[in-house]
PDB file of N, CA and C in Angstrom:
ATOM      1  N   UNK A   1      18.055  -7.165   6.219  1.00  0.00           N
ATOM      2  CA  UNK A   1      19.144  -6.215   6.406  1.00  0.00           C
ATOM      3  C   UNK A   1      20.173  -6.270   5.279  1.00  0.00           C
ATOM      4  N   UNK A   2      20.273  -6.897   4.088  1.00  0.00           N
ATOM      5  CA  UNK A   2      20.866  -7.220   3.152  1.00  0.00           C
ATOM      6  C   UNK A   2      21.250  -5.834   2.536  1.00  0.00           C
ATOM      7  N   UNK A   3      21.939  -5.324   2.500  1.00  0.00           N
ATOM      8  CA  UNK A   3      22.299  -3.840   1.803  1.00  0.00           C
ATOM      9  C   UNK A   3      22.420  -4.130   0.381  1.00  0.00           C
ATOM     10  N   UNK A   4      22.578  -5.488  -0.583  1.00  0.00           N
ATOM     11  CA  UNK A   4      22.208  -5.320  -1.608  1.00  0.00           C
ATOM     12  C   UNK A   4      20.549  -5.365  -2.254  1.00  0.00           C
ATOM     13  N   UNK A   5      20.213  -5.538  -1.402  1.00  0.00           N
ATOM     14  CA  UNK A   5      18.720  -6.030  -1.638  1.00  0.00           C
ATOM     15  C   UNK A   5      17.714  -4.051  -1.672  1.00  0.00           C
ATOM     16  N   UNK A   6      17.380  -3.509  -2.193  1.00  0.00           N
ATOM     17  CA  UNK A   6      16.566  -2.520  -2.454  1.00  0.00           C
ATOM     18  C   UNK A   6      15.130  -2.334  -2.408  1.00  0.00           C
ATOM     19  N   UNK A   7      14.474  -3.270  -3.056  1.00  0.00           N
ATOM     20  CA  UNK A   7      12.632  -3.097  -2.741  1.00  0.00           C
ATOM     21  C   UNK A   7      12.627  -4.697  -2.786  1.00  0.00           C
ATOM     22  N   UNK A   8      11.323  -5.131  -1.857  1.00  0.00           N
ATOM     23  CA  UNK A   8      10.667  -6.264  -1.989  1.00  0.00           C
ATOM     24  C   UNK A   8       9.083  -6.137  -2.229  1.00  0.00           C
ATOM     25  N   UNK A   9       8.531  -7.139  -2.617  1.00  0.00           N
ATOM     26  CA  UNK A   9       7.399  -7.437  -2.553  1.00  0.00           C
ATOM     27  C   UNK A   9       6.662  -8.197  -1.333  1.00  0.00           C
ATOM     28  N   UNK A  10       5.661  -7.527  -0.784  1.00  0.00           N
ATOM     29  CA  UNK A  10       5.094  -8.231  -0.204  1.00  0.00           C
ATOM     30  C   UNK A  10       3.883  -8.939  -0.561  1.00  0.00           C
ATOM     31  N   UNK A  11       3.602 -10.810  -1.024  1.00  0.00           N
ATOM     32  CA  UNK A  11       2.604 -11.405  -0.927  1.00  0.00           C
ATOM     33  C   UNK A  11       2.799 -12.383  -0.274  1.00  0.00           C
ATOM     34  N   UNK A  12       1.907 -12.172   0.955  1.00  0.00           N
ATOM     35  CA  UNK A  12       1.884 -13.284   2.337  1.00  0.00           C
ATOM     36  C   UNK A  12       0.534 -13.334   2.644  1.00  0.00           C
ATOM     37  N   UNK A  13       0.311 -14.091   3.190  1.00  0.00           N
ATOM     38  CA  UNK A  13      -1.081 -14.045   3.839  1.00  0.00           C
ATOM     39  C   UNK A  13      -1.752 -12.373   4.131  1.00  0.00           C
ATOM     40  N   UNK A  14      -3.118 -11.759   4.029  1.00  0.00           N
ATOM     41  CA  UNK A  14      -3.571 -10.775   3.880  1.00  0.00           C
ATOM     42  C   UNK A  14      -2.729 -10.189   5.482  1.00  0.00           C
ATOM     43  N   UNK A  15      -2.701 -11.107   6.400  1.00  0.00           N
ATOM     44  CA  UNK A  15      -2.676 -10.191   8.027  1.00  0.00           C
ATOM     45  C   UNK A  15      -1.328 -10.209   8.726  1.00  0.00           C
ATOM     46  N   UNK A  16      -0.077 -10.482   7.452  1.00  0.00           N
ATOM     47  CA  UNK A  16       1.028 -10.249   7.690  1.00  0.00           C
ATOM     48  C   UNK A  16       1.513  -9.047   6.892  1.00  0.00           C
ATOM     49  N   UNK A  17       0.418  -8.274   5.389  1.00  0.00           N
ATOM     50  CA  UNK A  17       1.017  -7.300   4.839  1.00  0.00           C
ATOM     51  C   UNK A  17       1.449  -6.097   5.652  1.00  0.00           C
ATOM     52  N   UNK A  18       0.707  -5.715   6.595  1.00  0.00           N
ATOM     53  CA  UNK A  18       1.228  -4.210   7.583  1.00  0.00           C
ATOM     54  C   UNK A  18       2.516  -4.792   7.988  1.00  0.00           C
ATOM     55  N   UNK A  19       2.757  -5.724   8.923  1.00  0.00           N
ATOM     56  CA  UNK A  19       3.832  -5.918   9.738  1.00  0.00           C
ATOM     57  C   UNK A  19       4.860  -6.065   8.739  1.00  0.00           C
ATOM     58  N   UNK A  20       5.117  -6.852   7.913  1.00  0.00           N
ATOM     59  CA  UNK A  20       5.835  -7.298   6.571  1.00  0.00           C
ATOM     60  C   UNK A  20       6.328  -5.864   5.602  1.00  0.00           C
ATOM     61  N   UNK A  21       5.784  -5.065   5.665  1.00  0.00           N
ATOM     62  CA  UNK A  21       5.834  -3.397   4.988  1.00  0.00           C
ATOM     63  C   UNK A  21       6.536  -2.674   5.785  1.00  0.00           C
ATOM     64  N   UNK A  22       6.302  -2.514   7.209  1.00  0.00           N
ATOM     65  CA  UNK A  22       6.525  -1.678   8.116  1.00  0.00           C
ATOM     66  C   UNK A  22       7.806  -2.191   8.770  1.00  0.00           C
ATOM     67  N   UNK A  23       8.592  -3.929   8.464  1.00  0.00           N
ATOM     68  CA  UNK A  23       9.725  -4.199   8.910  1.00  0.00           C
ATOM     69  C   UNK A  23      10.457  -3.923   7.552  1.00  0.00           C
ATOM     70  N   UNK A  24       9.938  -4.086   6.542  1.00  0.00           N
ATOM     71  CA  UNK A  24      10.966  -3.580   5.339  1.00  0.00           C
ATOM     72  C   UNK A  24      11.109  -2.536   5.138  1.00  0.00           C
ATOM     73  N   UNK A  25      10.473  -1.564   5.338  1.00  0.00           N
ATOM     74  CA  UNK A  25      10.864   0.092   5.652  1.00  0.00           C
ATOM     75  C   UNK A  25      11.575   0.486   6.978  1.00  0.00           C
ATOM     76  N   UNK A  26      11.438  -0.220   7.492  1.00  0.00           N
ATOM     77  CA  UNK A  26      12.862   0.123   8.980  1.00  0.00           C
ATOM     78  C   UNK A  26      13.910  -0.304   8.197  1.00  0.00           C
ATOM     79  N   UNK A  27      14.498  -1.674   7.467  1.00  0.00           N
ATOM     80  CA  UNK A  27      15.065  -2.235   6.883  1.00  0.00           C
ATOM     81  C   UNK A  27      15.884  -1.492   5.799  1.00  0.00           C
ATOM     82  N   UNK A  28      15.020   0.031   5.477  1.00  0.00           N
ATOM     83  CA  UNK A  28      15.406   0.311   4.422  1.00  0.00           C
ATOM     84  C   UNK A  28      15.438  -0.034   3.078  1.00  0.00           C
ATOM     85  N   UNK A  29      14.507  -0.818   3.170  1.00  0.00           N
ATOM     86  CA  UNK A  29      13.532  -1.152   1.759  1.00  0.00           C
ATOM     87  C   UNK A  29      12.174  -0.188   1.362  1.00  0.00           C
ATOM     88  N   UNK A  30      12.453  -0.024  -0.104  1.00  0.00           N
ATOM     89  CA  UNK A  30      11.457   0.291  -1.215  1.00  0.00           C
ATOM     90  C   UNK A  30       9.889  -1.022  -0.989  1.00  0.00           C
ATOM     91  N   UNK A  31       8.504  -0.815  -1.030  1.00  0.00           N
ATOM     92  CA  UNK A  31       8.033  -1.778  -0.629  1.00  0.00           C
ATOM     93  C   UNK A  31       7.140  -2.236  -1.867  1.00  0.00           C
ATOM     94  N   UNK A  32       6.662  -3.157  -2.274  1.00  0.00           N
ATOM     95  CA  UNK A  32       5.183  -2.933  -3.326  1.00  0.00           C
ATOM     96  C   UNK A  32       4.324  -4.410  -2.286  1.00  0.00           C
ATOM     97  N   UNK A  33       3.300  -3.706  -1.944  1.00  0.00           N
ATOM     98  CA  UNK A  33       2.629  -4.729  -1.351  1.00  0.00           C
ATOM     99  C   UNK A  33       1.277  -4.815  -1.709  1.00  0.00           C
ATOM    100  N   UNK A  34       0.937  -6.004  -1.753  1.00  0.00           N
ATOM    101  CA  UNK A  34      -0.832  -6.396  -2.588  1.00  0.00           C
ATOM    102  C   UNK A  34      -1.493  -6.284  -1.714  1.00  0.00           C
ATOM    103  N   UNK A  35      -3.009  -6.107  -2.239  1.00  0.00           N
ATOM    104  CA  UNK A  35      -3.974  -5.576  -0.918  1.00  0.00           C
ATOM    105  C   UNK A  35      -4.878  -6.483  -0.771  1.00  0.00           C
ATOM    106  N   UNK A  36      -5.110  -6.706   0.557  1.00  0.00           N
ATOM    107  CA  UNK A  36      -5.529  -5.533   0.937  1.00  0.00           C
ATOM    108  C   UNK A  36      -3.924  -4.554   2.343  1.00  0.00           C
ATOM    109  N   UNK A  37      -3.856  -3.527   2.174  1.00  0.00           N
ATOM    110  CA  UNK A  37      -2.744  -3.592   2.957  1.00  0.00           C
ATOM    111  C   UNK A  37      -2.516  -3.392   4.165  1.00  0.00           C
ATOM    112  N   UNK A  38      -3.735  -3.595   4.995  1.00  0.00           N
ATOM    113  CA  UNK A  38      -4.082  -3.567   6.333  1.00  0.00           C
ATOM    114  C   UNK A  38      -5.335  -4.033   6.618  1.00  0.00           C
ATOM    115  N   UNK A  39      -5.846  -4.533   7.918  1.00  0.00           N
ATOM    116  CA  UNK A  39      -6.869  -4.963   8.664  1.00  0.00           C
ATOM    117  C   UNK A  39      -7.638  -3.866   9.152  1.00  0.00           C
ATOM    118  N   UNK A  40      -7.017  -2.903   9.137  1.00  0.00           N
ATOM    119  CA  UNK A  40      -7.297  -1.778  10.421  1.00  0.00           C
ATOM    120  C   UNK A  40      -6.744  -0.311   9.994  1.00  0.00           C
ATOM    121  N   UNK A  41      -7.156   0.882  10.505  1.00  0.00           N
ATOM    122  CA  UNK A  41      -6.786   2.029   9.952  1.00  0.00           C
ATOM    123  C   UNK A  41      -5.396   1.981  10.916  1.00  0.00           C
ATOM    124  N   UNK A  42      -5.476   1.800  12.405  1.00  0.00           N
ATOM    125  CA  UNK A  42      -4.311   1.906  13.288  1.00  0.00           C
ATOM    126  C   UNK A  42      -2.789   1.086  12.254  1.00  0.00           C
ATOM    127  N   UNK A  43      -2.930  -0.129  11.777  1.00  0.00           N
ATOM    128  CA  UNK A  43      -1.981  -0.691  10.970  1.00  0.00           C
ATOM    129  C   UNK A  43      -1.743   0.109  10.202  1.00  0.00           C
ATOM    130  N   UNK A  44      -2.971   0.577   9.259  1.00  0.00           N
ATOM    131  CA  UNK A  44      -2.858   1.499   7.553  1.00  0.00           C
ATOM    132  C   UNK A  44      -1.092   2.389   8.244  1.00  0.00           C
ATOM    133  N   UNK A  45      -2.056   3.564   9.156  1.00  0.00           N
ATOM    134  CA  UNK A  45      -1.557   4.904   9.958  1.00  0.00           C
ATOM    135  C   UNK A  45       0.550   4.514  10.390  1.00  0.00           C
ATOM    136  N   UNK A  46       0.162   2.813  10.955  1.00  0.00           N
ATOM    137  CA  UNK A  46       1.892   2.414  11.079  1.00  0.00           C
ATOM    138  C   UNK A  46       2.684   2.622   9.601  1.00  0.00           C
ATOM    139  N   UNK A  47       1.451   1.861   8.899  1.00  0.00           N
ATOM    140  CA  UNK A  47       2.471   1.664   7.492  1.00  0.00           C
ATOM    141  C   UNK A  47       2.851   3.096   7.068  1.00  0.00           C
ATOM    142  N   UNK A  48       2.066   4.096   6.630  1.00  0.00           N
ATOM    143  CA  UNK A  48       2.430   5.110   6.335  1.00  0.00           C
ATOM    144  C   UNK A  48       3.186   5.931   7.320  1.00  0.00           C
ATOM    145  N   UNK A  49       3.202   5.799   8.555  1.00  0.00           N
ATOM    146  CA  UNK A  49       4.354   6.282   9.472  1.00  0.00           C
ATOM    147  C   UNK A  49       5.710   5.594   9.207  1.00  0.00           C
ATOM    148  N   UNK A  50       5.934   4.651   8.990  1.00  0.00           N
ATOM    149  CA  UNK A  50       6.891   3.532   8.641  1.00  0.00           C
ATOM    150  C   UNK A  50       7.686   4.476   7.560  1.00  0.00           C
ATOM    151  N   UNK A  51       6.858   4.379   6.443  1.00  0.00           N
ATOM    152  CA  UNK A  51       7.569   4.917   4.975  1.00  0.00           C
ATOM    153  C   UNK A  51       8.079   6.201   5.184  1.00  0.00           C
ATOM    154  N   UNK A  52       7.703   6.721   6.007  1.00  0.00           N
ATOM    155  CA  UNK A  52       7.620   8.405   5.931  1.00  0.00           C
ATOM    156  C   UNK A  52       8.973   8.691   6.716  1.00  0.00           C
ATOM    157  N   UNK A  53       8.904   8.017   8.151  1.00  0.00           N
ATOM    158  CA  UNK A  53      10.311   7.618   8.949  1.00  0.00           C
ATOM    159  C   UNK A  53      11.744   7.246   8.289  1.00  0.00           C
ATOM    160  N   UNK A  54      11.327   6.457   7.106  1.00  0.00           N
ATOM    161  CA  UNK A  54      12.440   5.589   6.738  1.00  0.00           C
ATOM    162  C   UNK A  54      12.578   6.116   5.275  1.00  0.00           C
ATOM    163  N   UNK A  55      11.514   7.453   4.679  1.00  0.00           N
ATOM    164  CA  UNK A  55      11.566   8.097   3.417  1.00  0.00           C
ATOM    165  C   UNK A  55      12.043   7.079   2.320  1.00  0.00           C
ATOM    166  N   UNK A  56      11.058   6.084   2.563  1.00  0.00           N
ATOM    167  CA  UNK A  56      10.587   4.690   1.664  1.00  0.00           C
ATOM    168  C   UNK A  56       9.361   5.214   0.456  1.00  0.00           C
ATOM    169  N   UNK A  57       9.574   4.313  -0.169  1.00  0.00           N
ATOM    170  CA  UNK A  57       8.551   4.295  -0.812  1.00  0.00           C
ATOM    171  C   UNK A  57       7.323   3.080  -1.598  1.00  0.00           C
ATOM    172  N   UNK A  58       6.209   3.007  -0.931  1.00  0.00           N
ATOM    173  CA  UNK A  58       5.889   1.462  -0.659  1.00  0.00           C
ATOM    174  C   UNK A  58       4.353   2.045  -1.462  1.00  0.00           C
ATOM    175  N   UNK A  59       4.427   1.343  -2.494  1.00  0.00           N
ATOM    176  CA  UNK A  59       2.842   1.098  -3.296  1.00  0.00           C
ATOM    177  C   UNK A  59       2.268  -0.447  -3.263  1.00  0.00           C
ATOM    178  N   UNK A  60       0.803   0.238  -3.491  1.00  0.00           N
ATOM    179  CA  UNK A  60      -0.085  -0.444  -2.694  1.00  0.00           C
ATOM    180  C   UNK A  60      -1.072  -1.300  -3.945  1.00  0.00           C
ATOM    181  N   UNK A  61      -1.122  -2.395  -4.069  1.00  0.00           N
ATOM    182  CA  UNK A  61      -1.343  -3.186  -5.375  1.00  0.00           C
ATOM    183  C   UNK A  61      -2.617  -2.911  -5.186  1.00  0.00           C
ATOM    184  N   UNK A  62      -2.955  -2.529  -6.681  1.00  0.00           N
ATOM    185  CA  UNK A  62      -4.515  -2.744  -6.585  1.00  0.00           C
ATOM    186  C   UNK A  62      -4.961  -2.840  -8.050  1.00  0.00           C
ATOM    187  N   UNK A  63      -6.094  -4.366  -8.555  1.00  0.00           N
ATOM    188  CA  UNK A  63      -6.026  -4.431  -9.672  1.00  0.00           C
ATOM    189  C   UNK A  63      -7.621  -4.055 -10.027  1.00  0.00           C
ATOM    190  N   UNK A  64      -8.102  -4.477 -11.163  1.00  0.00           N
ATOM    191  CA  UNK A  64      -9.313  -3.727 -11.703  1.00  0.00           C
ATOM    192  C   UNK A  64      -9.242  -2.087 -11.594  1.00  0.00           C
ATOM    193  N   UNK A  65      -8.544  -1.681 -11.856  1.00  0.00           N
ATOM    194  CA  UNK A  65      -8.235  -0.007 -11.943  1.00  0.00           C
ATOM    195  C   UNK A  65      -8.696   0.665 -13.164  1.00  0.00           C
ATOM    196  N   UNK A  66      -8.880  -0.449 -14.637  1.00  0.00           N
ATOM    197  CA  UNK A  66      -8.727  -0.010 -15.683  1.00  0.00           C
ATOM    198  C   UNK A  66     -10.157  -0.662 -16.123  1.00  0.00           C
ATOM    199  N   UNK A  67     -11.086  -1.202 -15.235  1.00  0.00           N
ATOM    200  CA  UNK A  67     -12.527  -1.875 -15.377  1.00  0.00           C
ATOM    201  C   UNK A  67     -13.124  -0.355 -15.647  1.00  0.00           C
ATOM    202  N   UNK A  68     -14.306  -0.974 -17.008  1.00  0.00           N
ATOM    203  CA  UNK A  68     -14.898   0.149 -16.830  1.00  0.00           C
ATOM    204  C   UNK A  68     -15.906   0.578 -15.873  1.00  0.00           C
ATOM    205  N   UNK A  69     -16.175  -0.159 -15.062  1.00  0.00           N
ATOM    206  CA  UNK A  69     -17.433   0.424 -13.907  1.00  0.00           C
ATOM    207  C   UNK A  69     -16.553   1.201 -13.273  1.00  0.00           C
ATOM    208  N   UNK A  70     -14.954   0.785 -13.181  1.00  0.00           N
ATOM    209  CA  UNK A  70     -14.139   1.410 -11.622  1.00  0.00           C
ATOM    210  C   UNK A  70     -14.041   2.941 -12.498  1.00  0.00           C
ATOM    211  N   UNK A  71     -13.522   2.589 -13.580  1.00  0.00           N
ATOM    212  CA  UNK A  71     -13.295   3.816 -14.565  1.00  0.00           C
ATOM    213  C   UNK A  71     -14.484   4.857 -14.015  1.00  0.00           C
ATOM    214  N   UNK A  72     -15.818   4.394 -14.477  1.00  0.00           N
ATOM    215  CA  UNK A  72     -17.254   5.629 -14.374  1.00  0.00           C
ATOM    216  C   UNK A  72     -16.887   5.516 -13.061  1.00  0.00           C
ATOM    217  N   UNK A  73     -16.897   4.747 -12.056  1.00  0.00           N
ATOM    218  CA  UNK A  73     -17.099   5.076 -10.619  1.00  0.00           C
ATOM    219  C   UNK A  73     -15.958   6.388 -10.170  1.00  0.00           C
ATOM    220  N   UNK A  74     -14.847   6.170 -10.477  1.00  0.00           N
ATOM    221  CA  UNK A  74     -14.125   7.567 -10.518  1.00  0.00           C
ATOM    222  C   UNK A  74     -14.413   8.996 -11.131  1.00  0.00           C
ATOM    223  N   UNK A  75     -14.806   8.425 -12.241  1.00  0.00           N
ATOM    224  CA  UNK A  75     -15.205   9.881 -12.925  1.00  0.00           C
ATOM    225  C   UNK A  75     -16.324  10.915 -12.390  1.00  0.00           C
ATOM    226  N   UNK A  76     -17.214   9.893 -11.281  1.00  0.00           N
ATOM    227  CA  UNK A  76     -18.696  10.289 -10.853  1.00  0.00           C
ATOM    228  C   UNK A  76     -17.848  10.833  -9.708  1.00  0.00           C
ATOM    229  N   UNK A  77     -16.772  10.219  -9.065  1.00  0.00           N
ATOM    230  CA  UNK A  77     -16.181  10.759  -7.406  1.00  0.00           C
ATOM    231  C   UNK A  77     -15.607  12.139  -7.857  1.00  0.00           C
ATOM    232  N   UNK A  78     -14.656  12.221  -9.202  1.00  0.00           N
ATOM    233  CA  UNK A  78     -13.975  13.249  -9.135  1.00  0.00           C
ATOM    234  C   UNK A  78     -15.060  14.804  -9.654  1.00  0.00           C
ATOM    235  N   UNK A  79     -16.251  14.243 -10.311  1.00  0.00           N
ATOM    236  CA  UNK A  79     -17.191  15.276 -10.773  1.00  0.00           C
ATOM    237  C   UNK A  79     -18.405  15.543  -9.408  1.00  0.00           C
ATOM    238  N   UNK A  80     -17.552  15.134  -8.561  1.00  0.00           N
ATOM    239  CA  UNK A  80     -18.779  15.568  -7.285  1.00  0.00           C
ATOM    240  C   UNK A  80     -20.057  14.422  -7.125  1.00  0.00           C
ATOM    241  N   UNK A  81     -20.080  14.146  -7.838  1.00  0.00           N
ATOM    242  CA  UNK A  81     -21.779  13.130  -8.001  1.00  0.00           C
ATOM    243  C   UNK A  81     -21.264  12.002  -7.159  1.00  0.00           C
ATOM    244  N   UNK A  82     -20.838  11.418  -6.760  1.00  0.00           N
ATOM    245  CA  UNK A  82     -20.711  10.920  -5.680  1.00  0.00           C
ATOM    246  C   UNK A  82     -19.851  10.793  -4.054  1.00  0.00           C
ATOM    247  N   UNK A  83     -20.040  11.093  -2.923  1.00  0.00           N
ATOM    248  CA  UNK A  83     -19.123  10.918  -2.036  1.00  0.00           C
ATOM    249  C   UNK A  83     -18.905  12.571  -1.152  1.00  0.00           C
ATOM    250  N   UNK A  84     -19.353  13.509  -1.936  1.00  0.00           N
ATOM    251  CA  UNK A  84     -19.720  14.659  -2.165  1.00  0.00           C
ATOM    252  C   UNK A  84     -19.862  15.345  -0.162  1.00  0.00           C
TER     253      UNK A  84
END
């Protein structure tokens, strides 16, 4: 509840990130939390209800983004060839 405090990070154990996101956006915190960022779609669905309620804004860590397999693996999702 610290009114100087603005965004936190969340890295805690994987099955405290939903709850940990979703009390810092009531809180009125900005969030950046590492993933995975839920157990469950019902958690995912809180978190993004959370942010949306509290017009937060909470990104979702995710690394190897810039690998080239992840690289082709996108390029194949966004050209239809896969997922389709």
């Amino acid at each position: 509840d610290d009114k100087d405090i603005d965004a936190v990070v969340i890295a805690t154990p994987d099955h405290w990130h939903a709850p940990a996101t979703i009390l810092a956006c009531d809180a009125g915190k900005d969030v950046y939390v590492e993933k995975p960022a839920s157990h469950n779609l019902r958690e995912g669905r809180l978190m993004v209800e959370a942010a949306r309620r509290n017009q937060r804004i909470v990104q979702l860590g995710t690394q190897s983004r810039s690998r080239p397999s992840t690289i082709r693996a996108i390029e194949l999702v966004r050209a239809g060839e896969v997922g389709g």
